[in-house]
C-alpha atoms as a PDB file:
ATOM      1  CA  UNK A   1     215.362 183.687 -14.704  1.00  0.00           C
ATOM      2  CA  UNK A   2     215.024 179.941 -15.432  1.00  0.00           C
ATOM      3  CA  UNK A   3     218.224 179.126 -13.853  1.00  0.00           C
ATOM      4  CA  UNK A   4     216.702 180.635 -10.310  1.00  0.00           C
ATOM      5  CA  UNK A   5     213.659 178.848 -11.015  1.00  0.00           C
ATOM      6  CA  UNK A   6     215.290 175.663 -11.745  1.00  0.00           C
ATOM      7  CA  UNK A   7     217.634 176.263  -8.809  1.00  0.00           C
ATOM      8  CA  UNK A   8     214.777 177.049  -6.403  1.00  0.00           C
ATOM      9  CA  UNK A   9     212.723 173.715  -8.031  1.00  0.00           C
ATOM     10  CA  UNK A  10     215.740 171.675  -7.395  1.00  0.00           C
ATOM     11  CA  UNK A  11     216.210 173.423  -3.856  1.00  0.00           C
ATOM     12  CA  UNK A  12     212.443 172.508  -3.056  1.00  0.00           C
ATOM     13  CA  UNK A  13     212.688 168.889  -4.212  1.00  0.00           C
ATOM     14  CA  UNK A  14     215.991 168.214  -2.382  1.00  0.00           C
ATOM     15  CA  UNK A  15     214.401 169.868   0.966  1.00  0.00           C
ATOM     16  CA  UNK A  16     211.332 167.287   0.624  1.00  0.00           C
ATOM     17  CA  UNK A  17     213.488 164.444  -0.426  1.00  0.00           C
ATOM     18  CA  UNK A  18     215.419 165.338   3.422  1.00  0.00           C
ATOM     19  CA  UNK A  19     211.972 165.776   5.324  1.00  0.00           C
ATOM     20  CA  UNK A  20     210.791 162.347   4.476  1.00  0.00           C
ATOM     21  CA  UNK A  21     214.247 160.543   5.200  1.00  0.00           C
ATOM     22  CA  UNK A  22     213.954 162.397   8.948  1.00  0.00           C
ATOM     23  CA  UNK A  23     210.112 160.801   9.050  1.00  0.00           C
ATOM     24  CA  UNK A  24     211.292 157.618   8.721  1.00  0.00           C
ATOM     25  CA  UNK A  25     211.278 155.195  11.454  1.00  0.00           C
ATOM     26  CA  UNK A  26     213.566 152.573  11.785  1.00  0.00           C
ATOM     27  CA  UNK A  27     211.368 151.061  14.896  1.00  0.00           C
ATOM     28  CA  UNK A  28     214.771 149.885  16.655  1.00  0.00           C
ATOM     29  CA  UNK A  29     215.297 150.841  20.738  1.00  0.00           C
ATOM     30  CA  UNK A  30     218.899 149.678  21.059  1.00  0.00           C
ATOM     31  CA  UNK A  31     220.901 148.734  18.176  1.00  0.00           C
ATOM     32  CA  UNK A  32     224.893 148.762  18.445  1.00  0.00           C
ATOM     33  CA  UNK A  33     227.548 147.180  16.273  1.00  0.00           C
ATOM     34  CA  UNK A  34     230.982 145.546  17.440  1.00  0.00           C
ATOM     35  CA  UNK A  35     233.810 144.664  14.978  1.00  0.00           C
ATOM     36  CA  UNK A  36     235.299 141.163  15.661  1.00  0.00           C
ATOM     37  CA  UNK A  37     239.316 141.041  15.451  1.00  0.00           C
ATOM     38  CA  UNK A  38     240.535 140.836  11.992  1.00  0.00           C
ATOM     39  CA  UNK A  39     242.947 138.669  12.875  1.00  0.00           C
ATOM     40  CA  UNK A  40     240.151 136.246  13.541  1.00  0.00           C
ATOM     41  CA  UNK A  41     237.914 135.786  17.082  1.00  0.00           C
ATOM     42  CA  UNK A  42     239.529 134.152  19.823  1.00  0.00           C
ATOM     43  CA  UNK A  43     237.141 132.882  22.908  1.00  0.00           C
ATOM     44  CA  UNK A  44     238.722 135.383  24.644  1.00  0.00           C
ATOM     45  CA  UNK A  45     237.840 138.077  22.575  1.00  0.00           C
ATOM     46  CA  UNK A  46     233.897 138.834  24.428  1.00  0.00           C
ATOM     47  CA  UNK A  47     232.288 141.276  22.327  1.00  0.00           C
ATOM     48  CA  UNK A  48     230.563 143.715  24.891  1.00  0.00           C
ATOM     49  CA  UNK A  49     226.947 145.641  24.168  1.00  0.00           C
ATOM     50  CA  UNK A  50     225.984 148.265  27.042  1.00  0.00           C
ATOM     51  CA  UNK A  51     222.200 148.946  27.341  1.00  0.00           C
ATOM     52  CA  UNK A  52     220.736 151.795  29.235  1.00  0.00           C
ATOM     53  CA  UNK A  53     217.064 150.798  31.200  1.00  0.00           C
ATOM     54  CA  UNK A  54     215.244 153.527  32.436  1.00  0.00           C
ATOM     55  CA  UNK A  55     212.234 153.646  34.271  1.00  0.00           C
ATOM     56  CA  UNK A  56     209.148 153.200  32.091  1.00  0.00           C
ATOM     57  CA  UNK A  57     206.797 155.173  33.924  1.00  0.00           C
ATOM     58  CA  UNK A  58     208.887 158.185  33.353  1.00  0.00           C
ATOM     59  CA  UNK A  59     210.014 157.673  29.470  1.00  0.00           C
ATOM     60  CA  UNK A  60     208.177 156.529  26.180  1.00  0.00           C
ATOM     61  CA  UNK A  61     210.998 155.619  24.048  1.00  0.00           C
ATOM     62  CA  UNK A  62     213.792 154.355  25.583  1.00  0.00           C
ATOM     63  CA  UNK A  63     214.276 150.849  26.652  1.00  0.00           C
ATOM     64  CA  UNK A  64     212.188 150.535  29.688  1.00  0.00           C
ATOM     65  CA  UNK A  65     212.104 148.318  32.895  1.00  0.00           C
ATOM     66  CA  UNK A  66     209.732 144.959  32.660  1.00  0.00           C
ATOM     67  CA  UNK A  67     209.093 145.196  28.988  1.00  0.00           C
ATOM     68  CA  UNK A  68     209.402 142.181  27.129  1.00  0.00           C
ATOM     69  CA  UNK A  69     211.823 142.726  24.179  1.00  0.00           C
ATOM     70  CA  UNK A  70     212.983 140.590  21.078  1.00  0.00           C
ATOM     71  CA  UNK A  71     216.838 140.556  20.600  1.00  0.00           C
ATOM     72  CA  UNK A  72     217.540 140.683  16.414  1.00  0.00           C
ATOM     73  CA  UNK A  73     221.806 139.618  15.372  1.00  0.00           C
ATOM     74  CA  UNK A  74     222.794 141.252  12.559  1.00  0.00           C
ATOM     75  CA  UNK A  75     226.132 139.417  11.040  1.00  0.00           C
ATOM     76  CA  UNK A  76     228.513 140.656   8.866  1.00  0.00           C
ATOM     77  CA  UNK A  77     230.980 137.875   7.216  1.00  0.00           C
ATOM     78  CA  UNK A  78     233.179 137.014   4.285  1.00  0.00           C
ATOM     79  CA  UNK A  79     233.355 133.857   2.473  1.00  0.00           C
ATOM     80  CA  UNK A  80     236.191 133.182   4.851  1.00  0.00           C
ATOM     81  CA  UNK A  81     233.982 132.351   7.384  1.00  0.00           C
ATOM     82  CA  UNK A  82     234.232 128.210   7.289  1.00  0.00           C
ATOM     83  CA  UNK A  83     230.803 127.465   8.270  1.00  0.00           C
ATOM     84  CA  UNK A  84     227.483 127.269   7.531  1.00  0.00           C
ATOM     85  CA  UNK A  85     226.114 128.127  11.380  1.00  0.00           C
ATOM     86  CA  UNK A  86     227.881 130.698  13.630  1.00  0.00           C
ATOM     87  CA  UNK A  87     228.007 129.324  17.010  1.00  0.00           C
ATOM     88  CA  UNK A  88     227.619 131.989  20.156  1.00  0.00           C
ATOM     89  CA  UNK A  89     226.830 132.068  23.877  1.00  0.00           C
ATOM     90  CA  UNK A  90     225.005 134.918  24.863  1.00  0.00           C
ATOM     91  CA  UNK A  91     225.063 136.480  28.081  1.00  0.00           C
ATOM     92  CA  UNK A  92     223.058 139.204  29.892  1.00  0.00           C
ATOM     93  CA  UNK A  93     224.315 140.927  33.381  1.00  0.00           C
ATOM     94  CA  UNK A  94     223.030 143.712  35.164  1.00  0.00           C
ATOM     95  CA  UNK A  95     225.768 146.155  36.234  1.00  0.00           C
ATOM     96  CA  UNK A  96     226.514 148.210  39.554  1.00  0.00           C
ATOM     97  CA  UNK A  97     227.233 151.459  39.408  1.00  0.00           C
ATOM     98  CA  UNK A  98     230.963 150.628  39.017  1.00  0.00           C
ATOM     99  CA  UNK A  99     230.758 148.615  35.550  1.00  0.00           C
ATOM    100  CA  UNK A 100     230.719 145.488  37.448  1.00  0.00           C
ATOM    101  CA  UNK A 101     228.392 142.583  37.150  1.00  0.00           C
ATOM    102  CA  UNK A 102     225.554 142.012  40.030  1.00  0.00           C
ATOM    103  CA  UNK A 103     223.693 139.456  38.446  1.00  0.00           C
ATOM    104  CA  UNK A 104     223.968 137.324  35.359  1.00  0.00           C
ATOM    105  CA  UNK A 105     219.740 137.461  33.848  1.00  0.00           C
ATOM    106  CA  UNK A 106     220.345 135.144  30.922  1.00  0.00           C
ATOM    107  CA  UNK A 107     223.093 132.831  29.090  1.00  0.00           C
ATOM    108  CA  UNK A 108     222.285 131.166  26.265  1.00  0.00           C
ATOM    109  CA  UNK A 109     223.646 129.456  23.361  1.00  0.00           C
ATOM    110  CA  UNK A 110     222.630 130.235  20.120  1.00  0.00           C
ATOM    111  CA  UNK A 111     222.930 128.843  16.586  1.00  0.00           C
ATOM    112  CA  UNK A 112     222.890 131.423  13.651  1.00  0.00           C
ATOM    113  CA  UNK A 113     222.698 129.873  10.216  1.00  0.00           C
ATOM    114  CA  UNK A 114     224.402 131.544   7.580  1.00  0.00           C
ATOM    115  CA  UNK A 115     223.474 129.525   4.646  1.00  0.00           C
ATOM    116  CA  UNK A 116     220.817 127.902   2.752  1.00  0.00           C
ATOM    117  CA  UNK A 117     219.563 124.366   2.499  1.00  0.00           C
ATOM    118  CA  UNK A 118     222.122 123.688  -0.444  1.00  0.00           C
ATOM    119  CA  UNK A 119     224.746 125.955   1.691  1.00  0.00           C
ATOM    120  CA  UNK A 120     224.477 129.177  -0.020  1.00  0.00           C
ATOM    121  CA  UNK A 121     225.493 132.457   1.698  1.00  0.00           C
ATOM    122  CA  UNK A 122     222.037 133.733   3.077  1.00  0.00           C
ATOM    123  CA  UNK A 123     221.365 137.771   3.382  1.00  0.00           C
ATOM    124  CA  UNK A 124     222.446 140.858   1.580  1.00  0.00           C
ATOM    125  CA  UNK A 125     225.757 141.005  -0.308  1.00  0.00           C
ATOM    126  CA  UNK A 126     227.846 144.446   0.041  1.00  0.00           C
ATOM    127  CA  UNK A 127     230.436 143.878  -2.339  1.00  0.00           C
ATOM    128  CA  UNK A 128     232.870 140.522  -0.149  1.00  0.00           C
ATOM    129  CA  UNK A 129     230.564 140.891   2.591  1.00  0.00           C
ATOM    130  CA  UNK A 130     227.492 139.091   3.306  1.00  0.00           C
ATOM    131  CA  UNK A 131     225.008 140.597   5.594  1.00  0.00           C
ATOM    132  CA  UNK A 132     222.295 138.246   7.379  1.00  0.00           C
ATOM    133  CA  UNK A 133     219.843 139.516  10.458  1.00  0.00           C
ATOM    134  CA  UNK A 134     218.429 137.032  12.297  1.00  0.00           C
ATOM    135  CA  UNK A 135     215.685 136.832  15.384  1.00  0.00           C
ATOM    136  CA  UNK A 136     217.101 135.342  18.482  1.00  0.00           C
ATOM    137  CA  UNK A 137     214.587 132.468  19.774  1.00  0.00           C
ATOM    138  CA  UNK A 138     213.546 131.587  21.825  1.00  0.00           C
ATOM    139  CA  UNK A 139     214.729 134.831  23.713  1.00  0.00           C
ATOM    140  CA  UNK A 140     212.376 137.561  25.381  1.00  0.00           C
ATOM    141  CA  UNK A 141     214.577 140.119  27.364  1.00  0.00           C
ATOM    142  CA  UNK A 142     212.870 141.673  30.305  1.00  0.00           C
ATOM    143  CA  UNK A 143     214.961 144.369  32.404  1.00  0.00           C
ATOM    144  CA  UNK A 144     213.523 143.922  36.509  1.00  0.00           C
ATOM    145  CA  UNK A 145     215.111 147.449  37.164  1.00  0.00           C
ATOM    146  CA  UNK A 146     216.218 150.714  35.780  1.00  0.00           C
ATOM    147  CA  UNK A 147     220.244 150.853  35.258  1.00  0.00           C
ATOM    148  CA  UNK A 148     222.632 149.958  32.890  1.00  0.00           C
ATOM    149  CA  UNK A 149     222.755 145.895  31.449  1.00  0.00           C
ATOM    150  CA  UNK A 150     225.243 144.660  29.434  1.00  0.00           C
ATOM    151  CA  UNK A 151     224.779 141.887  26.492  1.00  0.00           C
ATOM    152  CA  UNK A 152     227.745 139.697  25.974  1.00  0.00           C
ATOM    153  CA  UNK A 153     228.320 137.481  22.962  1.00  0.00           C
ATOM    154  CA  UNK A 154     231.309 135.226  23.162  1.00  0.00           C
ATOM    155  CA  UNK A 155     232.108 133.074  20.501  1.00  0.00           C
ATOM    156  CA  UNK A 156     232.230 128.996  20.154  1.00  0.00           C
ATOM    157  CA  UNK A 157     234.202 127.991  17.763  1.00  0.00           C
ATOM    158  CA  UNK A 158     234.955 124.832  16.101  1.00  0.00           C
ATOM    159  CA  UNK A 159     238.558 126.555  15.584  1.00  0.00           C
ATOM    160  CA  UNK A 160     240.575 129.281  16.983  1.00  0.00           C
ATOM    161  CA  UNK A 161     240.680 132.011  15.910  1.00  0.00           C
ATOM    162  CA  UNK A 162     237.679 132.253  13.724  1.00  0.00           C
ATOM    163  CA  UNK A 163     238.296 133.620  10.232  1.00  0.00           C
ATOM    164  CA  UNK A 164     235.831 135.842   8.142  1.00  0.00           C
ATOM    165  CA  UNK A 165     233.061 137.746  10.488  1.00  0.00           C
ATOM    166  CA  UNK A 166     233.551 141.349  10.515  1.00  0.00           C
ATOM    167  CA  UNK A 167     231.209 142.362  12.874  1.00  0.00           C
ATOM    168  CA  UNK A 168     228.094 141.586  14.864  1.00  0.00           C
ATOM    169  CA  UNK A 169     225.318 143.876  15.703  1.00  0.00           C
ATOM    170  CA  UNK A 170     222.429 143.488  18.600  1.00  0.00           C
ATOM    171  CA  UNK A 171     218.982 145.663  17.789  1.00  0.00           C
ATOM    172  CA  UNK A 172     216.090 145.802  20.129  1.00  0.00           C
ATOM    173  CA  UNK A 173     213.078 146.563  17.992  1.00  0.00           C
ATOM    174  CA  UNK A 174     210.156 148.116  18.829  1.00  0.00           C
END
């Protein structure tokens, strides 16, 4: 009898545990990841980030036409990487609906320190990886029509290819 009582405790406790993980809001709109080569990034190698706008006077959530949104870069690196400041351009095009590009809305260069002042890896460590999100400013993405956009980071490197970053993710947050 204590056994089913103990199972049905541990039952109940696990099902709460679940519920409140599923309440949880991340408060991101978009957020996708892209693994750079390991062989190291090459300018050619443009990391691609489809976004899907939709109109906002029929949605809630979703990423929605003539909001202003914030653009957060998550990178993931090793202590291969050889400097302090990852150097990108990033690029935003609206696309027909073919894939191809109609208009470019934004290209911008963009410095993302890595390190400290005394040149200490910044962010999170997982194990030989170093995790650092940063806020890209001054950047406010606003989408002038429903469709789909795609984000393009390319790199610029000081050398080719560039060793150590795993990947990259974009977010949107709320």
């Amino acid at each position: 009898m204590k056994s089913l009582r103990y199972t049905l405790h541990a039952a109940g406790v696990c099902f709460g545990i679940l519920l409140w993980l599923a309440s949880c809001s991340f408060h991101t709109r978009y957020s996708e990841s892209a693994q750079v080569p390991t062989s190291g990034w090459l300018l050619q190698d443009t990391l691609f980030f489809p976004v899907q706008v939709v109109d906002s006077a029929t949605v809630v959530d979703p990423i929605a036409i003539h909001m202003p949104y914030s653009l957060n870069l998550g990178v993931r690196h090793t202590n291969e990487f050889p400097y302090q400041t990852l150097r990108l351009q990033l690029s935003v095009e609206y696309l027909d609906e073919n894939d191809r590009p109609i208009a470019t809305l934004i290209t911008q260069d963009i410095l993302a320190p890595l390190t400290d002042d005394e040149g200490k890896w910044n962010g999170r460590t997982w194990g030989s990886f170093y995790e650092k999100e940063l806020t890209i400013s001054p950047l406010s993405l606003s989408f002038p029509n429903p469709g789909t956009y795609r984000i393009l980071l390319l790199p610029k490197p000081q050398q080719a290819p560039l060793p150590g970053l795993e990947s990259l993710t974009l977010t949107i947050p709320d």
